[in-house]
Protein backbone atom coordinates (compact mmCIF):
# COMPACT_ATOMS: atom_id res chain seq x y z
CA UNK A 1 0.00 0.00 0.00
CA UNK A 2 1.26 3.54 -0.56
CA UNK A 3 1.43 6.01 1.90
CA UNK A 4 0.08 9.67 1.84
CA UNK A 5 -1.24 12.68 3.51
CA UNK A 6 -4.50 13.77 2.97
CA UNK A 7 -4.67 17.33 1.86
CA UNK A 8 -8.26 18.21 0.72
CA UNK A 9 -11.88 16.67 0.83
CA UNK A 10 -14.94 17.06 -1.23
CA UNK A 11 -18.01 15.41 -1.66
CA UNK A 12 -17.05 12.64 -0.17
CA UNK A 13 -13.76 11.96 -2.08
CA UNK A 14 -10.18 12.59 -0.44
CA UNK A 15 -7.03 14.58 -2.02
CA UNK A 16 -3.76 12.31 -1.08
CA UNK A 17 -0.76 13.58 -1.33
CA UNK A 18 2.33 10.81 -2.19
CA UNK A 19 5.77 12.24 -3.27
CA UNK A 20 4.82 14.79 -6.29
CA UNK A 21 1.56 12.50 -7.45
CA UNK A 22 -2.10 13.21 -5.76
CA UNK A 23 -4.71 10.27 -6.06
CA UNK A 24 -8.34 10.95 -5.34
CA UNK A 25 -9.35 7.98 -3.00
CA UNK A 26 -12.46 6.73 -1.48
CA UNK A 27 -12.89 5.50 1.96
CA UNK A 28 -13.44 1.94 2.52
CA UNK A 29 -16.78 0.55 3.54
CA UNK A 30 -15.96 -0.21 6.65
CA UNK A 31 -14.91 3.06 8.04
CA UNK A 32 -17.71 4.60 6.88
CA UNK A 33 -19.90 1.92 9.09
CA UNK A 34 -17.92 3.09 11.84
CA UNK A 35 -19.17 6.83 10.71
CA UNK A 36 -14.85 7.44 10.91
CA UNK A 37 -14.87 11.38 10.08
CA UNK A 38 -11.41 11.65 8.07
CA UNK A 39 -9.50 15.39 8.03
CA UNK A 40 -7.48 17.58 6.05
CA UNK A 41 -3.99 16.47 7.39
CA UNK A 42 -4.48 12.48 8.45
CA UNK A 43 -1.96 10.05 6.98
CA UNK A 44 -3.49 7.07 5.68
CA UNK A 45 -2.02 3.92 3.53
CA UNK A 46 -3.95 3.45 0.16
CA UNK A 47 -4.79 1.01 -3.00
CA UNK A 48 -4.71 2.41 -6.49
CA UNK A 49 -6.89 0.94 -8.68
CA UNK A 50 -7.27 0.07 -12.22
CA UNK A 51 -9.11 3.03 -13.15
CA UNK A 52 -6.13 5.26 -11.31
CA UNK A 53 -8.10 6.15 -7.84
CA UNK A 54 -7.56 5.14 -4.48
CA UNK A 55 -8.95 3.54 -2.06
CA UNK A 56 -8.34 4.11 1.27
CA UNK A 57 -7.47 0.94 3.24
CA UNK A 58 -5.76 2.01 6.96
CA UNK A 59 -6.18 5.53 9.07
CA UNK A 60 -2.67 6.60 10.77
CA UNK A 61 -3.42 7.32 14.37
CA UNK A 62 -3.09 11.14 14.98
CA UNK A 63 -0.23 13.47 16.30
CA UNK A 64 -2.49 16.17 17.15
CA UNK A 65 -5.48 17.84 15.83
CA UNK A 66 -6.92 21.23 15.96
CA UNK A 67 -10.39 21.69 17.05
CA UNK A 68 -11.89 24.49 15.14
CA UNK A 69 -11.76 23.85 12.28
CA UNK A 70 -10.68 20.16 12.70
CA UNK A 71 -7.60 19.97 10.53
CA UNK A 72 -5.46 16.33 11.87
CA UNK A 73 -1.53 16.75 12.55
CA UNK A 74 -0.62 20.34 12.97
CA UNK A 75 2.69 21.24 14.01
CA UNK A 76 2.17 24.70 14.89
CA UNK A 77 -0.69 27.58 14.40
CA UNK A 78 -0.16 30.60 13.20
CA UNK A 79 -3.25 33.32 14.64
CA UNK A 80 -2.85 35.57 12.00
CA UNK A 81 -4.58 39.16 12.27
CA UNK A 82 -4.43 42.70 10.46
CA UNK A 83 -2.52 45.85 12.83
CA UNK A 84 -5.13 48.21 10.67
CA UNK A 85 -7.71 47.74 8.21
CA UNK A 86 -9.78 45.81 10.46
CA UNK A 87 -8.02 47.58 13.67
CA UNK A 88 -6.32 44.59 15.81
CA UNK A 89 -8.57 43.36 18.34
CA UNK A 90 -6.94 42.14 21.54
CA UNK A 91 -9.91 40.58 23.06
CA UNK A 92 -10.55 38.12 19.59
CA UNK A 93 -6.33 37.17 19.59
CA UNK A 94 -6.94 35.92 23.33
CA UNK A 95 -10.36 33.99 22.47
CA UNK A 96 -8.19 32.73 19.47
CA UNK A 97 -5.15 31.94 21.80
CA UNK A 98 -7.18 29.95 23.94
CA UNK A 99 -8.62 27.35 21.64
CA UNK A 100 -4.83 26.92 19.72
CA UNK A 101 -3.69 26.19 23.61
CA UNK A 102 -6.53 23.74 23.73
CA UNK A 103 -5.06 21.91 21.19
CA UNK A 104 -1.89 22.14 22.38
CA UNK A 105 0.16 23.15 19.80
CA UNK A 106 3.08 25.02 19.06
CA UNK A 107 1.49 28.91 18.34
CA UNK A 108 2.68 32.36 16.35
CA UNK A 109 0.96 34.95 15.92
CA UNK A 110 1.48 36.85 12.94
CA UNK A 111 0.44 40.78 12.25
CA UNK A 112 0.09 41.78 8.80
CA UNK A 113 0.04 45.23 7.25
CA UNK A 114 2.28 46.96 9.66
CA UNK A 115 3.13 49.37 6.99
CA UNK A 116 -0.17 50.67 7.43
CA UNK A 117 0.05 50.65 11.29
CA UNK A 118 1.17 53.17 13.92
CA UNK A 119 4.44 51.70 15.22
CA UNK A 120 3.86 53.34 18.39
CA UNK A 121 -0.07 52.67 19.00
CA UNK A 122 0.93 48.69 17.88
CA UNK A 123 4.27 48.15 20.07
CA UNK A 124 2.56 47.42 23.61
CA UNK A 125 0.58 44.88 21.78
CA UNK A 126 3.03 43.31 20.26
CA UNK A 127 5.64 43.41 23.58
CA UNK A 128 2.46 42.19 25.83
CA UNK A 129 2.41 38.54 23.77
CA UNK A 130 5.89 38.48 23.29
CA UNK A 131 5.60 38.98 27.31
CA UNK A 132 4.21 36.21 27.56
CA UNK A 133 5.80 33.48 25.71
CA UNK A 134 4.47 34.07 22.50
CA UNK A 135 6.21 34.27 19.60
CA UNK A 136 5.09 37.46 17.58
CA UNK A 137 6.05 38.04 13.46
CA UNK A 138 5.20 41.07 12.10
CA UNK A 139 5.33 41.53 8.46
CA UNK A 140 3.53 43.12 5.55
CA UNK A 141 2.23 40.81 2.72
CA UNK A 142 1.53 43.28 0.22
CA UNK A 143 5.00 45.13 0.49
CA UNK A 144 7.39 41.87 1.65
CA UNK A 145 8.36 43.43 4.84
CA UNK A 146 9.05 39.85 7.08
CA UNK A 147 8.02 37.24 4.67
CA UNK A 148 11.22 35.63 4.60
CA UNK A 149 11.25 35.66 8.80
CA UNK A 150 7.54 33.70 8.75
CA UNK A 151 8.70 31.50 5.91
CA UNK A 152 11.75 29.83 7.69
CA UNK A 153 9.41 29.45 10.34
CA UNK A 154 7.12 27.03 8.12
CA UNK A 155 9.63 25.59 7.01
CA UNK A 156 9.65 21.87 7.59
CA UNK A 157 6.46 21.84 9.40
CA UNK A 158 2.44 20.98 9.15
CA UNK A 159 0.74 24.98 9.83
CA UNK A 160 -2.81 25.90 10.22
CA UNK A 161 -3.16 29.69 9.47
CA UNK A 162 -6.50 30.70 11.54
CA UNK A 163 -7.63 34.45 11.89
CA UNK A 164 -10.82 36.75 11.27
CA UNK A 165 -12.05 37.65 7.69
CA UNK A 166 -10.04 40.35 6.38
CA UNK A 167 -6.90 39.27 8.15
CA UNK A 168 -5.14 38.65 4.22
CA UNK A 169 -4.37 35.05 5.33
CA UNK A 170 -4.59 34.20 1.49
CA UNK A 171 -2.88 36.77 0.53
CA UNK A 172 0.12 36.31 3.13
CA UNK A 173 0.11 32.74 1.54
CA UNK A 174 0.29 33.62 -1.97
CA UNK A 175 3.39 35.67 -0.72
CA UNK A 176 5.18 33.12 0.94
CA UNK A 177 4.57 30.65 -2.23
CA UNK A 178 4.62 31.94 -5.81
CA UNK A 179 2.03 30.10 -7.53
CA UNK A 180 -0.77 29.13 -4.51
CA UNK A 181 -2.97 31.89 -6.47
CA UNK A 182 -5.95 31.85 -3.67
CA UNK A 183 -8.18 34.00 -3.80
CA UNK A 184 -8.17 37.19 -2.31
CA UNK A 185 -10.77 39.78 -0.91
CA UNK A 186 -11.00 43.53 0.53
CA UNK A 187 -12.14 44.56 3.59
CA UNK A 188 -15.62 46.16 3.41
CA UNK A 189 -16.03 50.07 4.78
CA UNK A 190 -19.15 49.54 5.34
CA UNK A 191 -19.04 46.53 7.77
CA UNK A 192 -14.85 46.93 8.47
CA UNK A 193 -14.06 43.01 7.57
CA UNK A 194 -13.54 40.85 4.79
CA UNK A 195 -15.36 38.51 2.67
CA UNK A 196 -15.07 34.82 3.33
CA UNK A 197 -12.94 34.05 0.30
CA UNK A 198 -11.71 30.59 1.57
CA UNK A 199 -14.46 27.74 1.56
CA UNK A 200 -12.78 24.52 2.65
CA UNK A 201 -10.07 23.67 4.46
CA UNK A 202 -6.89 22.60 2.46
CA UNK A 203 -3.61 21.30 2.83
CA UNK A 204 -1.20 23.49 0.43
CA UNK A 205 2.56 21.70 0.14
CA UNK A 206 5.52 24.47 0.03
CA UNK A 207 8.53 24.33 -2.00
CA UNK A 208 10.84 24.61 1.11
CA UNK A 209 9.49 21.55 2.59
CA UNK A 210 6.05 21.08 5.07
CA UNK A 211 2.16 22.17 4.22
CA UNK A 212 0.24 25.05 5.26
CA UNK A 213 -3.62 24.80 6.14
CA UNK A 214 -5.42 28.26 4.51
CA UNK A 215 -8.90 27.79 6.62
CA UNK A 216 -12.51 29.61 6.16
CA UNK A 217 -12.20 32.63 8.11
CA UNK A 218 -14.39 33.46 10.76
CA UNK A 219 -14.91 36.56 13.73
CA UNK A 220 -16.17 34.66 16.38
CA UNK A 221 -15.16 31.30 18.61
CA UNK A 222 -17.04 29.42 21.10
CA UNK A 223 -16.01 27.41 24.13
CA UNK A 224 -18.75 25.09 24.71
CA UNK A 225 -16.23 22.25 25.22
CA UNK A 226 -14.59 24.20 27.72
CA UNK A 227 -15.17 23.76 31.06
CA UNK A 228 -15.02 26.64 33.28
CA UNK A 229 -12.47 25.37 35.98
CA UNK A 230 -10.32 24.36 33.23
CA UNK A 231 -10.27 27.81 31.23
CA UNK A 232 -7.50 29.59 33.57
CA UNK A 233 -5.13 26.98 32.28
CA UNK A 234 -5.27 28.21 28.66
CA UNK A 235 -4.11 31.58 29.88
CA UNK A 236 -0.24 30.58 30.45
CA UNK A 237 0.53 33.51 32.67
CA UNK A 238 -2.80 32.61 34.57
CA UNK A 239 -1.64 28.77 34.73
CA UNK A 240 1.50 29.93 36.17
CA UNK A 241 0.52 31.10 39.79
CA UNK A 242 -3.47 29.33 40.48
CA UNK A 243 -1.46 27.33 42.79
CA UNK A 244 -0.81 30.35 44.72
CA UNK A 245 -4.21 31.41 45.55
CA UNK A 246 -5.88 30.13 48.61
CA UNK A 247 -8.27 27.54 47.27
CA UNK A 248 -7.62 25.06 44.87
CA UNK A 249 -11.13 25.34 43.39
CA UNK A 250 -10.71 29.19 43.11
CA UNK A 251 -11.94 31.02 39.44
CA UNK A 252 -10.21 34.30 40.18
CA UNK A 253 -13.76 36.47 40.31
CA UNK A 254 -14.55 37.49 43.59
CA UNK A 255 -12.95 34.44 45.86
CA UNK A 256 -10.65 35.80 48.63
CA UNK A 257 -6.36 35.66 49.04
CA UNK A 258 -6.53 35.15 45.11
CA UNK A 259 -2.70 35.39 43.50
CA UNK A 260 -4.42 36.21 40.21
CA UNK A 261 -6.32 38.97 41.01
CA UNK A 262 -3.46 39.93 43.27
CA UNK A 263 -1.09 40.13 40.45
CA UNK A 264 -3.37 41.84 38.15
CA UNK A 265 -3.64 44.71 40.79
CA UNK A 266 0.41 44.45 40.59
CA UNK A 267 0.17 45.08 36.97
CA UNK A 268 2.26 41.39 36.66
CA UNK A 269 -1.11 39.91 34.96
CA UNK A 270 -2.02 42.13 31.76
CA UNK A 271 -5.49 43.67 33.14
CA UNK A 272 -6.65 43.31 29.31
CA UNK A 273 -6.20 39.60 29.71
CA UNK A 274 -7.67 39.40 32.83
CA UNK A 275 -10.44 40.88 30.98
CA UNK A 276 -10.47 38.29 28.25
CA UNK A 277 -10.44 35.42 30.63
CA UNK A 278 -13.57 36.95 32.71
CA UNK A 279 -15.64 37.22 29.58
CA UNK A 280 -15.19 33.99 28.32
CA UNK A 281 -15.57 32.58 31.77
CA UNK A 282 -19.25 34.20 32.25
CA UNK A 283 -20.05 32.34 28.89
CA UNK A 284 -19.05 29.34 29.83
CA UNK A 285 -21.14 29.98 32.84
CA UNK A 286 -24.23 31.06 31.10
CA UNK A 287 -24.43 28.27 28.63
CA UNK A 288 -24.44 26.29 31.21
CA UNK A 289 -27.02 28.03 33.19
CA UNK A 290 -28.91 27.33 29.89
CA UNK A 291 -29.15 23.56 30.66
């Protein structure tokens, strides 16, 4: 049997990638008894047939897999957003942040169009994450400004690129590698993001070795997997000192001797993050007051 990567789907037949050749393949009866949901990015082991398809025999168990979308064996994400044109939005890059760390893979974020940005107004963002543990790439698709920086860092490696509409994840991509040719769109004045120009997941391969994932963009996550005694752990700095406050089953709102809130007075915790991890926290809570 060969061996391949899977790097598109549609309706129901599966892209796989083997050396320089791609076979459209079928799934085999059985896994679809077993209602098996196969993603951009598994590995399987294939037949060709007479008539030149495939069809696919044996699933790879997974490395990791992203949860929204559900792309299989990511390396690394990079959260991808605009400085200008839409403005940056803090509060969406930590809702972001949290479900990449709920997959638990390596993360970048990436700013594009900083040569429309104010260097000044942008700089405590950008030293906040990088404050963190985060590495932060700033660059400028249209004019080439730190292209080559984010390409060595794909190098090599499976990457999902998730981010809001209007972002210019397509157009970063088509950057990176002459001859991807996706589609691009511009940001609407009217309702200050961009059109949905990507409609289905896809696994692109890059000359200098690895893939890169260009995903349907979208403005808004939800957490309804989430638990809400688990969320302060997908805030690193957070995760760092809950051992410190006084009760184990404290959620850093109003409980007393809290480190969290304690540092956040300090100005050690980022109040703005603080801020992100309350608000997701009372939805969490209210869907579940729901049930």
């Amino acid at each position: 049997m060969l061996h391949g990567v899977i790097l598109k789907t549609y309706n129901s037949f599966y892209y796989v990638k083997t050396n320089a050749k791609v076979t459209m393949c079928t799934l085999r009866g059985r896994f679809k008894k077993e209602r098996f949901s196969l993603l951009v990015g598994d590995e399987v082991e294939y037949n060709v047939t007479e008539n030149g398809k495939g069809i696919i025999e044996k699933i790879l168990p997974r490395r990791s897999m992203l949860q929204r979308p559900m792309i299989a064996n990511i390396d690394q994400v990079i959260i991808t957003f605009a400085a200008v044109s839409p403005d940056i939005n803090t509060i969406l890059i930590d809702r972001f942040l949290v479900l990449a760390e709920m997959s638990d893979l390596d993360i970048v974020i990436c700013i594009n169009k900083i040569d429309l940005a104010d260097s000044e107004e942008l700089k405590p963002i950008l030293e906040l994450y990088r404050s963190i543990g985060y590495r932060v790439i700033t660059i400028s698709a249209k004019m080439g400004v730190g292209i080559e920086e984010l390409r060595n860092q794909l190098s090599g490696k499976i990457s999902v690129f998730a981010g809001p509409s209007g972002a210019g994840k397509s157009t970063i991509l088509n950057t990176v590698e002459e001859g991807l040719t996706l589609v691009t769109g511009q940001v609407s004045e009217k309702i200050g993001r961009g059109k949905h120009t990507t409609r289905f997941a896809e696994l692109l391969p890059l000359s200098s070795g690895g893939f890169v994932v260009d995903t349907p963009g979208f403005s808004f996550t939800e957490f309804e997997n989430v638990k809400k005694n688990e969320l302060m752990y997908y805030f690193p700095e957070i995760a760092a000192v809950v051992h410190e406050c006084k009760f184990n089953t404290c959620l850093h709102l109003k409980e007393p001797q809290c480190a969290v809130k304690q540092l956040v007075t300090e100005g050690r915790i980022q109040e703005q993050r603080y801020h992100s991890y309350i608000e997701i926290l009372a939805e969490i809570q209210d869907k579940k007051k729901g049930f």
